[in-house]
C-alpha atoms as a PDB file:
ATOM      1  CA  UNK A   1      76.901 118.116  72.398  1.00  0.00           C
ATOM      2  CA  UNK A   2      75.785 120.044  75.315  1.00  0.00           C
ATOM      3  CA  UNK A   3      72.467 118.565  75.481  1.00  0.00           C
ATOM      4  CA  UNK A   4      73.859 115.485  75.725  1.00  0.00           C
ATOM      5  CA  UNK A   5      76.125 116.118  78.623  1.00  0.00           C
ATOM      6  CA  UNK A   6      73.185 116.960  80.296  1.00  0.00           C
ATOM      7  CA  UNK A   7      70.936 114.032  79.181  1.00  0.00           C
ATOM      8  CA  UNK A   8      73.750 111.642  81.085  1.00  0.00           C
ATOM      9  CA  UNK A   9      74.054 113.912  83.965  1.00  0.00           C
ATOM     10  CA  UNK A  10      70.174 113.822  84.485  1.00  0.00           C
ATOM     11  CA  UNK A  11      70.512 109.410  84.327  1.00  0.00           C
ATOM     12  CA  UNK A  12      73.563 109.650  86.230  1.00  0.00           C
ATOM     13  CA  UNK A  13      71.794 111.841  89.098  1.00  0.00           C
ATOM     14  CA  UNK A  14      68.298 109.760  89.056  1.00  0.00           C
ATOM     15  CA  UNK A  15      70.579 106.268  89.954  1.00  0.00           C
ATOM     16  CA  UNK A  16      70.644 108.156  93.569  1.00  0.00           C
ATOM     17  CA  UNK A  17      66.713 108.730  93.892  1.00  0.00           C
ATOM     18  CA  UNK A  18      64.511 111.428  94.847  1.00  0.00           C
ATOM     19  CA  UNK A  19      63.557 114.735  92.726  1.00  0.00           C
ATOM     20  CA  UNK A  20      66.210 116.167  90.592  1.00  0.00           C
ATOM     21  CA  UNK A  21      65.966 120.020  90.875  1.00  0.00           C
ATOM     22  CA  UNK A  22      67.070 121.935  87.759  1.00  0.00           C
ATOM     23  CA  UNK A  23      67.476 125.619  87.343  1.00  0.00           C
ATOM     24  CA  UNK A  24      66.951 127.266  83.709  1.00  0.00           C
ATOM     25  CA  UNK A  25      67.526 130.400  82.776  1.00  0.00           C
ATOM     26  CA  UNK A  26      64.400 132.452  81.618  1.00  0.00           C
ATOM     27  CA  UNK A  27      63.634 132.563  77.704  1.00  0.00           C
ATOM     28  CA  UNK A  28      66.567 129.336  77.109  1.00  0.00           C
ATOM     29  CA  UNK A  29      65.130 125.738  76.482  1.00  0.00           C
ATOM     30  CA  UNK A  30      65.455 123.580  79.839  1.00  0.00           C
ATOM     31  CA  UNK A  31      67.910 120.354  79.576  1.00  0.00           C
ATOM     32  CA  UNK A  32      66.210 116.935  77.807  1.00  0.00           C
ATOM     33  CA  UNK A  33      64.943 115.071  80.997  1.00  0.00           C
ATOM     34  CA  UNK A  34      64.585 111.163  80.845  1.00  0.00           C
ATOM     35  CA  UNK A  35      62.018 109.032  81.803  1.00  0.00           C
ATOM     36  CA  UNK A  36      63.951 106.182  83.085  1.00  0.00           C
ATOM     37  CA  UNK A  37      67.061 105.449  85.723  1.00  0.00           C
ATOM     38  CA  UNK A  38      70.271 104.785  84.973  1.00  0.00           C
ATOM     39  CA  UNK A  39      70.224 100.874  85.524  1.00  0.00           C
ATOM     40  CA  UNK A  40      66.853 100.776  83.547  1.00  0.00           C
ATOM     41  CA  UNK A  41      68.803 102.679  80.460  1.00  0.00           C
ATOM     42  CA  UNK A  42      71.273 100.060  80.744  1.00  0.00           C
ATOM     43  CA  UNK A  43      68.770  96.993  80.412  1.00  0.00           C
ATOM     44  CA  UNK A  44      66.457  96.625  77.436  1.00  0.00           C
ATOM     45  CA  UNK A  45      62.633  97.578  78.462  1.00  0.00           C
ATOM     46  CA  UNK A  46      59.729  96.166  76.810  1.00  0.00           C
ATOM     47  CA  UNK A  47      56.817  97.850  75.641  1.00  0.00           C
ATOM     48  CA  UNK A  48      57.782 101.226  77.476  1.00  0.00           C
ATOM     49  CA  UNK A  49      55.224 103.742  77.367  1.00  0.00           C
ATOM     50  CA  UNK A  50      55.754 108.013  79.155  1.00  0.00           C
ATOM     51  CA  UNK A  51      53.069 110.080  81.067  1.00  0.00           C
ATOM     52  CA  UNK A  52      54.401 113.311  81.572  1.00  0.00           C
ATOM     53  CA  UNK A  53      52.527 115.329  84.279  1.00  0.00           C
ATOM     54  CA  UNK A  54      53.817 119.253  84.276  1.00  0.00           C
ATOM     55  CA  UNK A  55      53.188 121.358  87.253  1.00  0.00           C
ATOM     56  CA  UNK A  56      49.615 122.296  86.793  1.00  0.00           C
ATOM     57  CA  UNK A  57      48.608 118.151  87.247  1.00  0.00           C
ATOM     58  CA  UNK A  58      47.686 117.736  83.547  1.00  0.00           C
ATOM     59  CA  UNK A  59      49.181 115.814  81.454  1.00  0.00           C
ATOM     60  CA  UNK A  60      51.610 117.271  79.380  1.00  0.00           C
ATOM     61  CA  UNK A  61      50.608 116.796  75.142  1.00  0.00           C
ATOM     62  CA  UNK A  62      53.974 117.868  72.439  1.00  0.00           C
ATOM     63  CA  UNK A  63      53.322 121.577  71.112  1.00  0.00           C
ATOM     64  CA  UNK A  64      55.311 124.548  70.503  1.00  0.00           C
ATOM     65  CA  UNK A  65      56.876 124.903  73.897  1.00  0.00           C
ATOM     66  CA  UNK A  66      56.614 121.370  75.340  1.00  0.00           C
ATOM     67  CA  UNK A  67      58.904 118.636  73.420  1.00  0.00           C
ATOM     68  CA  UNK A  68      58.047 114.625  74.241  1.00  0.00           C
ATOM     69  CA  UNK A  69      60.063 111.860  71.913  1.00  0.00           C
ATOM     70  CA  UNK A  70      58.724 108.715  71.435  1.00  0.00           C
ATOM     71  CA  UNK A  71      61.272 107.305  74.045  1.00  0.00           C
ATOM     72  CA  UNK A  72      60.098 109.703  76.305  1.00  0.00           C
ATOM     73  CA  UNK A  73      62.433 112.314  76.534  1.00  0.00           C
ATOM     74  CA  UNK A  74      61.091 115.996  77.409  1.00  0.00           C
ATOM     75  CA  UNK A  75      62.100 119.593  76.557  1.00  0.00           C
ATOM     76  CA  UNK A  76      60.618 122.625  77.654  1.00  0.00           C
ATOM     77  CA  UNK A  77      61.639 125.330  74.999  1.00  0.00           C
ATOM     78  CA  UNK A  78      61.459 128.999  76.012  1.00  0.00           C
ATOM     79  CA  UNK A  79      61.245 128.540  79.626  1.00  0.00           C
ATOM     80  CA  UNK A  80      59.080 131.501  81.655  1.00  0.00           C
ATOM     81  CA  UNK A  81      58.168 131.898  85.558  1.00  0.00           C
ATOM     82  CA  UNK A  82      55.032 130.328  85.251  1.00  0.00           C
ATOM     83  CA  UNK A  83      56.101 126.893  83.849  1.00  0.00           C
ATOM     84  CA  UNK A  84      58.109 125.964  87.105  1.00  0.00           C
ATOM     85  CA  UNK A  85      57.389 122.933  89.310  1.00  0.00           C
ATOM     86  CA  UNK A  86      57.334 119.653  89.515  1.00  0.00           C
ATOM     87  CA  UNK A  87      57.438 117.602  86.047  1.00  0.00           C
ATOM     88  CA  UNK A  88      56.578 114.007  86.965  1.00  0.00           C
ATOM     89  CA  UNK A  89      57.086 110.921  84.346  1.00  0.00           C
ATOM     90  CA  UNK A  90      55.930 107.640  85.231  1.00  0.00           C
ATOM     91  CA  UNK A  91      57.474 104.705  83.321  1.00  0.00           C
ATOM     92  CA  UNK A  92      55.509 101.741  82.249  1.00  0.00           C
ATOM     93  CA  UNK A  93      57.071  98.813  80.791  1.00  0.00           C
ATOM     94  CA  UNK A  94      56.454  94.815  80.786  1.00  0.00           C
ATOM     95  CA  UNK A  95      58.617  91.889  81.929  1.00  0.00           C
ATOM     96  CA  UNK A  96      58.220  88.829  80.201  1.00  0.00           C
ATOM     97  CA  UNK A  97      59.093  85.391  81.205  1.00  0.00           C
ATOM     98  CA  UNK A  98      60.584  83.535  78.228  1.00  0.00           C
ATOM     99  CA  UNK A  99      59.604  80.213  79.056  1.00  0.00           C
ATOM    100  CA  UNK A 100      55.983  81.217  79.736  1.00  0.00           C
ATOM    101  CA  UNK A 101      55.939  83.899  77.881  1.00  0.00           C
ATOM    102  CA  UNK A 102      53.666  85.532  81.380  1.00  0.00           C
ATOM    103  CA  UNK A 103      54.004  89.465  81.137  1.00  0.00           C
ATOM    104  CA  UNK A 104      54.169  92.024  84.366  1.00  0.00           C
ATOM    105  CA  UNK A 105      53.322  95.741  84.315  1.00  0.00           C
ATOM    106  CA  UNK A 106      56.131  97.619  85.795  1.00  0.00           C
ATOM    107  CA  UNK A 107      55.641 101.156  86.688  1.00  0.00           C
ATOM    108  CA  UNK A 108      58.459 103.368  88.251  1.00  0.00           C
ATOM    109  CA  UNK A 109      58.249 107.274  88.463  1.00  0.00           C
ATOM    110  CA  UNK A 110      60.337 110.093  88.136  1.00  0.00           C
ATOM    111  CA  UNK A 111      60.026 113.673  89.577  1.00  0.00           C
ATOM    112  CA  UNK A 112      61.516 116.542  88.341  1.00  0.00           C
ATOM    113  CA  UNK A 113      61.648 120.067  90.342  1.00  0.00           C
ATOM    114  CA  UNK A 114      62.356 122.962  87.842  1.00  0.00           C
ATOM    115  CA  UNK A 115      62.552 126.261  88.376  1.00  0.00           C
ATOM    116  CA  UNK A 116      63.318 129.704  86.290  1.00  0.00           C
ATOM    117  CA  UNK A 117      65.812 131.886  87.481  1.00  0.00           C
ATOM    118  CA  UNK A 118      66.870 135.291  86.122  1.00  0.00           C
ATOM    119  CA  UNK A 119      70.419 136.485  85.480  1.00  0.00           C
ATOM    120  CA  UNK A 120      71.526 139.892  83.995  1.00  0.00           C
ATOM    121  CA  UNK A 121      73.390 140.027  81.239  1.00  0.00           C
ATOM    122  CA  UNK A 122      75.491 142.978  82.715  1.00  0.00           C
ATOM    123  CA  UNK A 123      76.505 143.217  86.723  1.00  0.00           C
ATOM    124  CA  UNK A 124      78.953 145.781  88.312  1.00  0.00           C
ATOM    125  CA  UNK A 125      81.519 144.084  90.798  1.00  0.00           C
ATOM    126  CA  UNK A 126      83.432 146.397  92.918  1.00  0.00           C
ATOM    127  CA  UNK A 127      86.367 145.877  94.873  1.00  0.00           C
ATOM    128  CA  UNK A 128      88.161 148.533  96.803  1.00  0.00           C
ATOM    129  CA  UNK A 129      90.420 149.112  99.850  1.00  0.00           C
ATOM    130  CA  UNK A 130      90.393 151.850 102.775  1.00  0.00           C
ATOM    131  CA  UNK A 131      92.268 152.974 105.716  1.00  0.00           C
ATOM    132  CA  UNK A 132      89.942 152.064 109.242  1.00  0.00           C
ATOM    133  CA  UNK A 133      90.860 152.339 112.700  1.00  0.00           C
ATOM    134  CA  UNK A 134      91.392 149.233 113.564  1.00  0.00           C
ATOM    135  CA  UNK A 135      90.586 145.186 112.833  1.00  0.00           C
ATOM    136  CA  UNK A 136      89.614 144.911 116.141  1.00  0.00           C
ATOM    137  CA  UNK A 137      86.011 145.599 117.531  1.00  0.00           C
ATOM    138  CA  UNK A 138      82.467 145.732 116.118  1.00  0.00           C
ATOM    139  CA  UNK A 139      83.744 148.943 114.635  1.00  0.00           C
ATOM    140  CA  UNK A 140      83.803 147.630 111.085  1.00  0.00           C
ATOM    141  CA  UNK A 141      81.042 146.049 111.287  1.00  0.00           C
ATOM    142  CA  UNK A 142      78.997 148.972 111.950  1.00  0.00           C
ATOM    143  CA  UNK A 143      80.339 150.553 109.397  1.00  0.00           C
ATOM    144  CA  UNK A 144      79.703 147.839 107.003  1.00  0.00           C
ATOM    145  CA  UNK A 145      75.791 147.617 107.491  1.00  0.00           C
ATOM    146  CA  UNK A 146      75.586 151.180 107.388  1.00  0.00           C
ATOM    147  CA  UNK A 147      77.632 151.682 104.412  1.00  0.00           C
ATOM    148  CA  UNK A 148      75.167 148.774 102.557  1.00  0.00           C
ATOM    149  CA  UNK A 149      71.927 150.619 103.514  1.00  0.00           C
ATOM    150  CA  UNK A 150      73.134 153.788 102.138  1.00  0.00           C
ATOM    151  CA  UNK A 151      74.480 152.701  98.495  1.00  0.00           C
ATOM    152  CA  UNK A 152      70.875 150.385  98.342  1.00  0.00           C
ATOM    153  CA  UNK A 153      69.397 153.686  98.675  1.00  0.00           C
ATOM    154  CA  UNK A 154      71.525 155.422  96.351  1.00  0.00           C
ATOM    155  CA  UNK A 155      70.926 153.009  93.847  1.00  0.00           C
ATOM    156  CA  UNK A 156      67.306 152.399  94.323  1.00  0.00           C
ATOM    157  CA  UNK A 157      66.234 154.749  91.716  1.00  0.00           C
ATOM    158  CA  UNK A 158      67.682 152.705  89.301  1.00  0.00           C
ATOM    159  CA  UNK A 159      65.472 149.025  90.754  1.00  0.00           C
ATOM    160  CA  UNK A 160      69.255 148.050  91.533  1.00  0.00           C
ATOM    161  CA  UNK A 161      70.472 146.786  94.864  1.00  0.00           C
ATOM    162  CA  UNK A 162      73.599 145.541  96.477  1.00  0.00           C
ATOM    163  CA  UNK A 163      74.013 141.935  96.563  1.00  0.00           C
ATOM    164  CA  UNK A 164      76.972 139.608  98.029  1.00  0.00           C
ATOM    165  CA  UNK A 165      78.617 141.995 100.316  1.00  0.00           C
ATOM    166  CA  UNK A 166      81.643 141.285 101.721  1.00  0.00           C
ATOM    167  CA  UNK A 167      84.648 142.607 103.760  1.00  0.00           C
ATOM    168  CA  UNK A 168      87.540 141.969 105.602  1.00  0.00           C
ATOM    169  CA  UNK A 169      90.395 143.798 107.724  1.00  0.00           C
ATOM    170  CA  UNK A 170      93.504 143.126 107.331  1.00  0.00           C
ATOM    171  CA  UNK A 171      96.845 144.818 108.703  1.00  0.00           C
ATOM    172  CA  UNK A 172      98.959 145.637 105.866  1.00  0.00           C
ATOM    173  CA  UNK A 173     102.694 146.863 106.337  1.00  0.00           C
ATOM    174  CA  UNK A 174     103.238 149.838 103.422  1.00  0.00           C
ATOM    175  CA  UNK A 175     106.617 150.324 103.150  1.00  0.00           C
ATOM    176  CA  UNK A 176     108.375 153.188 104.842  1.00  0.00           C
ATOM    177  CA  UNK A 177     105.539 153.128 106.525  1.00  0.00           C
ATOM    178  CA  UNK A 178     104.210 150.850 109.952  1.00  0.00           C
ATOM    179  CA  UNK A 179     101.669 148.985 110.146  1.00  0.00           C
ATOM    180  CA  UNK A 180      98.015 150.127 108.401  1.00  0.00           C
ATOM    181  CA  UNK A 181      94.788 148.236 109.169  1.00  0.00           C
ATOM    182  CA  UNK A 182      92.592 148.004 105.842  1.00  0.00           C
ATOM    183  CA  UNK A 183      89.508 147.791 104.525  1.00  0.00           C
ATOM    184  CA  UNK A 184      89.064 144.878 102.121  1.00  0.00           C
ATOM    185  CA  UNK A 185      85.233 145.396 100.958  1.00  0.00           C
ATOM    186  CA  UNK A 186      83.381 143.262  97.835  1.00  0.00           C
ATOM    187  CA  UNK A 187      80.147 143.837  96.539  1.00  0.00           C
ATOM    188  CA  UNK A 188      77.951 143.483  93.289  1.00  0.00           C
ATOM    189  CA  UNK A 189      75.417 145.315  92.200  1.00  0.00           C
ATOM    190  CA  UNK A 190      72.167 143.554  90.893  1.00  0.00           C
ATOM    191  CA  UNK A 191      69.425 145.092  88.634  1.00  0.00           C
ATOM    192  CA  UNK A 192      66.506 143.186  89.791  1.00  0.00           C
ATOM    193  CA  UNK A 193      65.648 145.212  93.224  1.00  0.00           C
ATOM    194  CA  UNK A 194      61.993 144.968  94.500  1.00  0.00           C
ATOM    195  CA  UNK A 195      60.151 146.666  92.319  1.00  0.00           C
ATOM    196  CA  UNK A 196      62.302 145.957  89.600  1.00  0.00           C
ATOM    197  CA  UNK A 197      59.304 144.964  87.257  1.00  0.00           C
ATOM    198  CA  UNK A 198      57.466 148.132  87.429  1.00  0.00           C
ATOM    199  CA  UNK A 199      60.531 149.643  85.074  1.00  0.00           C
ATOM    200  CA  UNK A 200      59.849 147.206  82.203  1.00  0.00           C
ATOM    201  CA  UNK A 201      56.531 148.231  81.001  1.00  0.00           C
ATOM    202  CA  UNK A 202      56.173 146.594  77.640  1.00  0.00           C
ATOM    203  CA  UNK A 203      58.738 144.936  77.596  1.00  0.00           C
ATOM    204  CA  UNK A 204      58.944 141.003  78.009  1.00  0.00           C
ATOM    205  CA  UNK A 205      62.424 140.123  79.674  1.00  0.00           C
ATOM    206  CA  UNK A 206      63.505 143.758  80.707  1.00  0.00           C
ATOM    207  CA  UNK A 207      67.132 142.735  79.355  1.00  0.00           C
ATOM    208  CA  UNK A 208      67.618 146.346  77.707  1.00  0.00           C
ATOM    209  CA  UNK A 209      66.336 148.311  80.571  1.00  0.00           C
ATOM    210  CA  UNK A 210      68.447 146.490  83.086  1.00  0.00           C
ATOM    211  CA  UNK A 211      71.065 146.748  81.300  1.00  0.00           C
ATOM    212  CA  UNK A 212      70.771 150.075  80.811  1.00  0.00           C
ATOM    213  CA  UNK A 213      70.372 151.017  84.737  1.00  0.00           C
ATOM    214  CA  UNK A 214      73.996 148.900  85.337  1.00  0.00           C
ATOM    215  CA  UNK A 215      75.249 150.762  83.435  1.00  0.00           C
ATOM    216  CA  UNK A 216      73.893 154.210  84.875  1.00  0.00           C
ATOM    217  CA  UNK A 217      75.469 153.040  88.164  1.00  0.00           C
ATOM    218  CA  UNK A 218      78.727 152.334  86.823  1.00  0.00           C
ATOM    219  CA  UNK A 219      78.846 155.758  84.855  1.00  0.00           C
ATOM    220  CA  UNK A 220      76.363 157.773  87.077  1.00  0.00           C
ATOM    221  CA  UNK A 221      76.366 156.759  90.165  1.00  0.00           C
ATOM    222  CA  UNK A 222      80.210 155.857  91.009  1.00  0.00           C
ATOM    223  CA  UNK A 223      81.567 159.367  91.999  1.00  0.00           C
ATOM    224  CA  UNK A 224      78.573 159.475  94.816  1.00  0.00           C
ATOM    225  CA  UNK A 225      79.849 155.672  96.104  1.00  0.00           C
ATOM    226  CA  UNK A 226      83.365 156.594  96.070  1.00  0.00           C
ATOM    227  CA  UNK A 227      82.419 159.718  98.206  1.00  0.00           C
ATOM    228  CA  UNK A 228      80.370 157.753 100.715  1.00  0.00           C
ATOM    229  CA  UNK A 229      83.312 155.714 101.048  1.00  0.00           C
ATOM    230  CA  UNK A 230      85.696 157.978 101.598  1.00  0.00           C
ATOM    231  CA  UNK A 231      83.091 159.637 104.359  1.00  0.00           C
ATOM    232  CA  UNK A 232      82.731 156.805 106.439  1.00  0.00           C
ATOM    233  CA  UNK A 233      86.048 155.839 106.351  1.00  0.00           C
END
């Protein structure tokens, strides 16, 4: 079912032009890319034949990783770094005149931008609140930048890094209590850090060892955050 959501979705997008870009997750098959527009699907198309030209300008064959049906359909299975690029397809087909039976070579082509991407199976989100001095000033911002460079240290044993850091102040009223201004601060951590490869030795897609070093922040390293955070604050 899913790969046919994504066959329409890939038609539906090529009826505006231009090179579709597609994302695919390392080691997962890519979606099934056609070779033809969404009004040409819709017509019937004589004589069609598919070049396929993958990133490296050769023309792509059917073998264990690369998947071409005879209408021209193509699936890259196990996707790595290395296959990203542009995928081109050009479309050949005939018109034929049915009085005259006189034939035309049509040829329309299609481009096709993929690229591999990495996700981790595990991140660590954090989310916490502290008192500041006030919501006004460059104060907190400061603070912010500083307080980023030091956990991406802490944490840089472990190839991870902070990524999508985010605050904001607001002035919260406690009760029996005035008025507090408050830290509201967001961040994830990420395993993949520069240098993040030189930790995998061996292995081929890392997953257990960057796992494994999320999970030494969350248990490891949170006690030295939640100090830092309680220093600067």
């Amino acid at each position: 079912m899913r790969a046919w959501v994504l066959l329409f979705a890939v038609l539906w997008y090529l009826t505006g032009g231009g090179a579709l870009k597609i994302y695919v997750k390392l080691h997962r098959n890519s979606p099934i890319l056609v070779c033809m527009d969404f009004k040409r699907a819709e017509k019937e198309t004589v004589d069609p034949t598919y070049l396929w030209i993958g990133p490296n300008e050769k023309q792509l064959t059917g073998n264990y990783r690369i998947n071409i049906t005879e209408t021209g359909k193509l699936m890259v299975k196990d996707f790595l770094e290395p296959l990203s690029g542009l995928y081109t397809c050009t479309l050949s087909y005939k018109t034929v005149r049915a009085e005259t039976q006189e034939e035309k070579m049509v040829k329309q082509r299609y481009d096709f931008m993929i690229f591999a991407y990495r996700e981790p199976d595990y991140s660590y989100q954090m989310a916490v609140r502290f008192t500041t001095k006030s919501c006004i000033g460059r104060y907190n911002d400061l603070l912010f930048r500083v307080l980023k460079k030091i956990l991406d240290n802490l944490i840089s044993d472990l190839s991870c890094h902070v990524i999508e850091p985010s605050y904001k102040c607001h002035v919260v009223k406690v009760p029996k209590n005035g008025l507090i201004p408050e830290l509201f601060i967001a961040f994830q951590v990420n395993p993949f850090a520069p240098g993040w490869r030189g930790a995998c030795k061996d292995s081929i897609d890392c997953e257990d060892i960057t796992n494994h070093n999320i999970l030494q922040v969350r248990i490891s390293k949170w006690c030295d955050i939640e100090g830092i955070f309680l220093l600067l604050v």
